[in-house]
PDB file of N, CA and C in Angstrom:
ATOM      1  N   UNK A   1       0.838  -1.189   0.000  1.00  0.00           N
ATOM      2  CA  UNK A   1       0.000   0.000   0.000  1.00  0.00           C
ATOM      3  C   UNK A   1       0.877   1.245   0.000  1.00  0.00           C
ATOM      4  N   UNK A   2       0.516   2.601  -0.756  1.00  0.00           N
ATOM      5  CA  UNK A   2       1.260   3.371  -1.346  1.00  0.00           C
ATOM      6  C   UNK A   2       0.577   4.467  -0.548  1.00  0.00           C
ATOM      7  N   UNK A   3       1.211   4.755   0.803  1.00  0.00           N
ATOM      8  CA  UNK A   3       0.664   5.728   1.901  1.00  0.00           C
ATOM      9  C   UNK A   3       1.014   7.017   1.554  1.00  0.00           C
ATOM     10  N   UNK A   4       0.385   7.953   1.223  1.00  0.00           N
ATOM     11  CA  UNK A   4       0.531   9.388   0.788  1.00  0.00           C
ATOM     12  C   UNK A   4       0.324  10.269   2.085  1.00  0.00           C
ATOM     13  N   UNK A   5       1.057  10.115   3.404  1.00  0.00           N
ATOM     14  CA  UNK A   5       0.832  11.293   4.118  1.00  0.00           C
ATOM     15  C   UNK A   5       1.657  12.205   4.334  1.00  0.00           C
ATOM     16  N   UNK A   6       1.758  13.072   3.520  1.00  0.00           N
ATOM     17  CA  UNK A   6       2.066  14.638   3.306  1.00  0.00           C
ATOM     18  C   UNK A   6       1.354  14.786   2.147  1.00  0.00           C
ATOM     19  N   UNK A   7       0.462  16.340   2.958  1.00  0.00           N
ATOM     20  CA  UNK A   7       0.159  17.034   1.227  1.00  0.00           C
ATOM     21  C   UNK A   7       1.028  18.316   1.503  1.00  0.00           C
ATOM     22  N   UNK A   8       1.144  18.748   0.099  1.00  0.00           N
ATOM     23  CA  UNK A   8       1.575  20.278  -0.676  1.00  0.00           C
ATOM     24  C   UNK A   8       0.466  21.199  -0.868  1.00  0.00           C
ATOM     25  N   UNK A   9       0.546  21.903  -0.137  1.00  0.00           N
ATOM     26  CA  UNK A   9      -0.369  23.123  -0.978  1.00  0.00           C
ATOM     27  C   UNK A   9       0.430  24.336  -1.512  1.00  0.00           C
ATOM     28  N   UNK A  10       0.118  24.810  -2.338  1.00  0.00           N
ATOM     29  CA  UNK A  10       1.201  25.456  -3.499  1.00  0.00           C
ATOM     30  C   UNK A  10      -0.190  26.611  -3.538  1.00  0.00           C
ATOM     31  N   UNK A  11      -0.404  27.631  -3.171  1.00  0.00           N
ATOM     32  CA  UNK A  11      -0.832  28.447  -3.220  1.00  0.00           C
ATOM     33  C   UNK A  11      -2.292  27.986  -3.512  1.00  0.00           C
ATOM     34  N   UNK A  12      -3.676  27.641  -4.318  1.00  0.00           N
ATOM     35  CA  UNK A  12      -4.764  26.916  -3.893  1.00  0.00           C
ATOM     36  C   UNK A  12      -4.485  25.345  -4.640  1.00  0.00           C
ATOM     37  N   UNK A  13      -3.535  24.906  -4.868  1.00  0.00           N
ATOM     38  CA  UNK A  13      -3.207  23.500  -5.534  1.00  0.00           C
ATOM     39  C   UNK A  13      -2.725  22.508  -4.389  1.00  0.00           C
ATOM     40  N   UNK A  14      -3.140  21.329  -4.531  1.00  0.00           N
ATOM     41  CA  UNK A  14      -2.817  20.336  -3.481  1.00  0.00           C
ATOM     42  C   UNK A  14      -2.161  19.150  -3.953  1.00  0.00           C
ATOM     43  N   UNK A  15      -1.138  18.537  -3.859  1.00  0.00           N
ATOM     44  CA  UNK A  15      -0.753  17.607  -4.093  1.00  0.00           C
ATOM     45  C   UNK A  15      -0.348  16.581  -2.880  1.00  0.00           C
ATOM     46  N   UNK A  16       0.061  15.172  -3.403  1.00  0.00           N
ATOM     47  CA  UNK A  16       0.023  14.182  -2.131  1.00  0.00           C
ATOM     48  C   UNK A  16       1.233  13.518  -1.960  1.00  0.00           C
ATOM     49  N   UNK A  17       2.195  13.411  -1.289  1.00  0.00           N
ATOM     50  CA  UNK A  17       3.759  12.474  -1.389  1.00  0.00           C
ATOM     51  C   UNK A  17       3.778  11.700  -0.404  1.00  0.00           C
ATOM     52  N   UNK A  18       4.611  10.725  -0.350  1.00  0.00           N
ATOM     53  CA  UNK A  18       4.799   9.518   0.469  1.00  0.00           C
ATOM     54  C   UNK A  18       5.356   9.861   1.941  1.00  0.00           C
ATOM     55  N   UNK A  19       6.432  11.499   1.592  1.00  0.00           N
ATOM     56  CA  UNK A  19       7.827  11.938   2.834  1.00  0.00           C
ATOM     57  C   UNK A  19       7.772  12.848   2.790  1.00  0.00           C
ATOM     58  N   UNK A  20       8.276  13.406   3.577  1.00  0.00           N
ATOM     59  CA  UNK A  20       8.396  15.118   3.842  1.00  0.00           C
ATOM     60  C   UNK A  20       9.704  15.408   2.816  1.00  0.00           C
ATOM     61  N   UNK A  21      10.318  14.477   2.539  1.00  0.00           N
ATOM     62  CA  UNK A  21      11.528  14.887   2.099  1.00  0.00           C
ATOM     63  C   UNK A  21      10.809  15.300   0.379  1.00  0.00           C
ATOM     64  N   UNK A  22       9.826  14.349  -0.354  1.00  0.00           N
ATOM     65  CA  UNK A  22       9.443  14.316  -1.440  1.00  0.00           C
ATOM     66  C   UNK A  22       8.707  15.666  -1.373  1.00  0.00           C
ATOM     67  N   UNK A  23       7.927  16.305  -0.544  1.00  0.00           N
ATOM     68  CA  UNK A  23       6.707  17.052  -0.600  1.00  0.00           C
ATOM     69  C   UNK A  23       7.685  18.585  -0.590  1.00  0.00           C
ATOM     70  N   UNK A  24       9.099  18.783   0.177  1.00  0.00           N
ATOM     71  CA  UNK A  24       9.681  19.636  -0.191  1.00  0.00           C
ATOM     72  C   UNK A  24      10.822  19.305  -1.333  1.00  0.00           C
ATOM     73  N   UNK A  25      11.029  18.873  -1.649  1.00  0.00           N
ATOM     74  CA  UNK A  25      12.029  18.745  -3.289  1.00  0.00           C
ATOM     75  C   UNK A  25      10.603  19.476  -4.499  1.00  0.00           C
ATOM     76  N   UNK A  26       9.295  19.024  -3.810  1.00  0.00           N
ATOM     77  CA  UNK A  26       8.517  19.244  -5.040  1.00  0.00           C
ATOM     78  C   UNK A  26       8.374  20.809  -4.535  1.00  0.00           C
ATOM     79  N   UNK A  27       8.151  21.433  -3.468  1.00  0.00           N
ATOM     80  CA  UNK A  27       7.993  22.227  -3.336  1.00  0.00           C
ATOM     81  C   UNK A  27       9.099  23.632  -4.228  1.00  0.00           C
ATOM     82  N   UNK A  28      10.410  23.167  -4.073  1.00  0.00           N
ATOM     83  CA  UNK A  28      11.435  23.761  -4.708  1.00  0.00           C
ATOM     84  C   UNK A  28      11.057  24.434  -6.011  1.00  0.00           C
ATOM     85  N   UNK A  29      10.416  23.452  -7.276  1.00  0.00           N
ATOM     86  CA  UNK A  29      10.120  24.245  -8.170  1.00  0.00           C
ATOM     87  C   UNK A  29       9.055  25.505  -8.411  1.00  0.00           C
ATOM     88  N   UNK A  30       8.609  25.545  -7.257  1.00  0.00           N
ATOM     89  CA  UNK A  30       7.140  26.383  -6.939  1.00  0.00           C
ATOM     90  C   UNK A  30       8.185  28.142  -6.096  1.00  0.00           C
ATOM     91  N   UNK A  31       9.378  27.788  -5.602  1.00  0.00           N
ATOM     92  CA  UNK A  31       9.875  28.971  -5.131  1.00  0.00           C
ATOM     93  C   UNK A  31      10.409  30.053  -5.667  1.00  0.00           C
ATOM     94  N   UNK A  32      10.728  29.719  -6.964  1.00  0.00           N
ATOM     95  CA  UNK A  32      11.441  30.766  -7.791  1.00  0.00           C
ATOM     96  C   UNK A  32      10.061  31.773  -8.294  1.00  0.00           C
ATOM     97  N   UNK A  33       9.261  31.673  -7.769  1.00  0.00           N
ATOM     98  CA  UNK A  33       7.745  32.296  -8.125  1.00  0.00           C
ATOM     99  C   UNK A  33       7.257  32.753  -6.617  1.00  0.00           C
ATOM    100  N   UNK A  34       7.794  32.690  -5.400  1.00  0.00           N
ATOM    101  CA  UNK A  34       7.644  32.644  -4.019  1.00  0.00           C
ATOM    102  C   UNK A  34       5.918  32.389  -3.892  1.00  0.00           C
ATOM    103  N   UNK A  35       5.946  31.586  -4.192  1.00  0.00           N
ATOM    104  CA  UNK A  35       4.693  31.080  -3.963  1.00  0.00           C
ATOM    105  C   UNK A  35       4.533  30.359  -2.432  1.00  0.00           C
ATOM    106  N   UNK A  36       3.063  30.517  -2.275  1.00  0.00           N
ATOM    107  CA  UNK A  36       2.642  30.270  -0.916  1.00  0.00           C
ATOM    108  C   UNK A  36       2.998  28.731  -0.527  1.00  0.00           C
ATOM    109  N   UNK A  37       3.930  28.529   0.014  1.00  0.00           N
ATOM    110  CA  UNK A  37       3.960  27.221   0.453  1.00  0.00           C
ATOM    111  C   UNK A  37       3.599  26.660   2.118  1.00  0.00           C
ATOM    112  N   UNK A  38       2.911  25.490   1.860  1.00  0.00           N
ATOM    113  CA  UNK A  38       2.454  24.533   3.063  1.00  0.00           C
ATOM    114  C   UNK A  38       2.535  23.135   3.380  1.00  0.00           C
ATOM    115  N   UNK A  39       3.090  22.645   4.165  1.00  0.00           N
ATOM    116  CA  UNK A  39       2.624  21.397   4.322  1.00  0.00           C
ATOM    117  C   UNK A  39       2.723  20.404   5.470  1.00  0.00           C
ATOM    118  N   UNK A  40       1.453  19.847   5.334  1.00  0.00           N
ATOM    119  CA  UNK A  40       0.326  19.203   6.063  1.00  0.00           C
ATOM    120  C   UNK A  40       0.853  17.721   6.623  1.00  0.00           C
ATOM    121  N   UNK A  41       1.184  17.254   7.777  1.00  0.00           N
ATOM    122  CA  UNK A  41       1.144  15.766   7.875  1.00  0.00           C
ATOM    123  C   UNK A  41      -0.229  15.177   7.976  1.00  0.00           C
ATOM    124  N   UNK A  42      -0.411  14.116   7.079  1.00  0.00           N
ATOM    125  CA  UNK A  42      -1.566  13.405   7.658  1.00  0.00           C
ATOM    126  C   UNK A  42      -1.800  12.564   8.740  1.00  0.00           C
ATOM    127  N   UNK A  43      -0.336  12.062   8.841  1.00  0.00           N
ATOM    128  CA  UNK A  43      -0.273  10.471   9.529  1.00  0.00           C
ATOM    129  C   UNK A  43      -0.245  11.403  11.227  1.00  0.00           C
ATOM    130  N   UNK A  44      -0.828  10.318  11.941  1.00  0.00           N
ATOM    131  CA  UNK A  44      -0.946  10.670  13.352  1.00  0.00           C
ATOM    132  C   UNK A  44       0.344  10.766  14.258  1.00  0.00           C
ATOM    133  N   UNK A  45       0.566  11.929  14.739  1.00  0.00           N
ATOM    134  CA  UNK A  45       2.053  12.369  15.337  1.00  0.00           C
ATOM    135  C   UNK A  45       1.929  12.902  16.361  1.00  0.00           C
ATOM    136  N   UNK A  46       3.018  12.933  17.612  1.00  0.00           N
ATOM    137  CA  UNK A  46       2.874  13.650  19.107  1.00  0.00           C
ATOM    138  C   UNK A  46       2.124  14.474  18.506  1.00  0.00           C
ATOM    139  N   UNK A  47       1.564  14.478  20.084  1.00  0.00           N
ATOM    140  CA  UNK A  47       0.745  15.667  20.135  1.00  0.00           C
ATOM    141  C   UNK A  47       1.627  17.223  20.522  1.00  0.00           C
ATOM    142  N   UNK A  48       2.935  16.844  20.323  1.00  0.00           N
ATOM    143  CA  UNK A  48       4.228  18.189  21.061  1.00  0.00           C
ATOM    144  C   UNK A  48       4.735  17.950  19.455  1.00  0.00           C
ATOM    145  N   UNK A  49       4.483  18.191  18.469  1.00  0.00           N
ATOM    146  CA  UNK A  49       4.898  18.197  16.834  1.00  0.00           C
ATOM    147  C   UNK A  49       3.918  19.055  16.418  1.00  0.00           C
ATOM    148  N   UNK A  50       4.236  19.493  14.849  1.00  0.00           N
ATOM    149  CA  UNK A  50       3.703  20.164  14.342  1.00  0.00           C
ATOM    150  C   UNK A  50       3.285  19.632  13.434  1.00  0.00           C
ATOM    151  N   UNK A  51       2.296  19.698  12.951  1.00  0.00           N
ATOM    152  CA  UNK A  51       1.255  18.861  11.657  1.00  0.00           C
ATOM    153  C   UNK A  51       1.513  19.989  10.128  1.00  0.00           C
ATOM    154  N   UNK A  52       1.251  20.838  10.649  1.00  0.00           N
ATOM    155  CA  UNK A  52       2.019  22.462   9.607  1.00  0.00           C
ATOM    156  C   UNK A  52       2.794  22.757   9.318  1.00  0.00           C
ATOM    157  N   UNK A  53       3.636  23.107   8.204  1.00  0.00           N
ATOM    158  CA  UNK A  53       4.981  23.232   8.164  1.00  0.00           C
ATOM    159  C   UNK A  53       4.555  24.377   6.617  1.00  0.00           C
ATOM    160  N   UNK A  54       5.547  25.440   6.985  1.00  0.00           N
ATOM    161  CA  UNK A  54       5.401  26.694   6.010  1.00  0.00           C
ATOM    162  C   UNK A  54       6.858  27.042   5.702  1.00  0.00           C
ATOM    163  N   UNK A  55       6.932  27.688   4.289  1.00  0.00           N
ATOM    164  CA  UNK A  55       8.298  28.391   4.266  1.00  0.00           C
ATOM    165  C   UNK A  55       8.555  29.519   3.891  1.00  0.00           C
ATOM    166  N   UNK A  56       9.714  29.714   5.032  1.00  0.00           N
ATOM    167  CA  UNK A  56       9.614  31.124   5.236  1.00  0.00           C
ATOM    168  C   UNK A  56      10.691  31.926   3.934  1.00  0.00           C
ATOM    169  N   UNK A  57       9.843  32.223   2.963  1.00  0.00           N
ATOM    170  CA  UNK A  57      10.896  33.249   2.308  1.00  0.00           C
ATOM    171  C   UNK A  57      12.546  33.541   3.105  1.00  0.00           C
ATOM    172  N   UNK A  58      11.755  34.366   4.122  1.00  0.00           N
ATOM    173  CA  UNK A  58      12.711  35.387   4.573  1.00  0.00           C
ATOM    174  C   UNK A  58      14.321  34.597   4.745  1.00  0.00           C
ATOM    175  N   UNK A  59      13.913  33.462   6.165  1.00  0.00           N
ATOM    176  CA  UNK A  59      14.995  32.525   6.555  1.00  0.00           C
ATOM    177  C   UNK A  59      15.117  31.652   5.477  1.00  0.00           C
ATOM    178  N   UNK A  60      14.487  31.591   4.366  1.00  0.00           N
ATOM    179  CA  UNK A  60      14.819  30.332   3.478  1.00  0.00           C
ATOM    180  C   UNK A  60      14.613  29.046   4.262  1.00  0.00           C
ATOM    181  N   UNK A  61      14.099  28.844   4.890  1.00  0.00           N
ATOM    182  CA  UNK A  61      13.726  27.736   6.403  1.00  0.00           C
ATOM    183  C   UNK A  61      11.841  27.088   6.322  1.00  0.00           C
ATOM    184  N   UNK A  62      12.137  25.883   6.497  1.00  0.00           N
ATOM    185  CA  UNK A  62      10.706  24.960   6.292  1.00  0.00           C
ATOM    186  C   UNK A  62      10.321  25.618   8.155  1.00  0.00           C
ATOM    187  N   UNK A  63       9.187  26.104   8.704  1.00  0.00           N
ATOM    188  CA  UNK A  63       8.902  26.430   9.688  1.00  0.00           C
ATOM    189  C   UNK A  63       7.686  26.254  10.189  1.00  0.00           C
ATOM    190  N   UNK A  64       7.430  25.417  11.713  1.00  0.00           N
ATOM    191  CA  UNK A  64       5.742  24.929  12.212  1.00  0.00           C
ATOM    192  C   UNK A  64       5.142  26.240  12.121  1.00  0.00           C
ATOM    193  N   UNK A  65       3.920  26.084  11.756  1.00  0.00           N
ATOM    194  CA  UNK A  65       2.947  26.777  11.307  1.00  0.00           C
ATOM    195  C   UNK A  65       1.731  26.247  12.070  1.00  0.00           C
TER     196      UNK A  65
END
């Protein structure tokens, strides 16, 4: 079974990846446009984690949201 928990949201577009590592590599081509980036864990995680993850232009840094 081919578990997709992370999505991308790319400003109102959603897409679905297996890793966090996949969901930001995809994110990369979406920055040279600084587009709104997000992303979402699906899979169930401490409750002391962040499910949100945004990036910050400024720091160039993936950051809980």
């Amino acid at each position: 079974m081919n578990e997709e928990n992370f999505r991308l949201y790319v400003d109102r577009e959603i897409s679905h990846y297996r890793t966090m590592e996949e969901a930001k590599e995809a994110a990369k081509l979406f920055m040279p446009k600084k587009a709104e980036l997000r992303i979402e864990i699906l899979m169930e995680i401490d409750i002391s984690e962040a499910d949100w993850w945004a990036y910050n232009y400024e720091t160039k840094e993936w950051e809980p949201s």
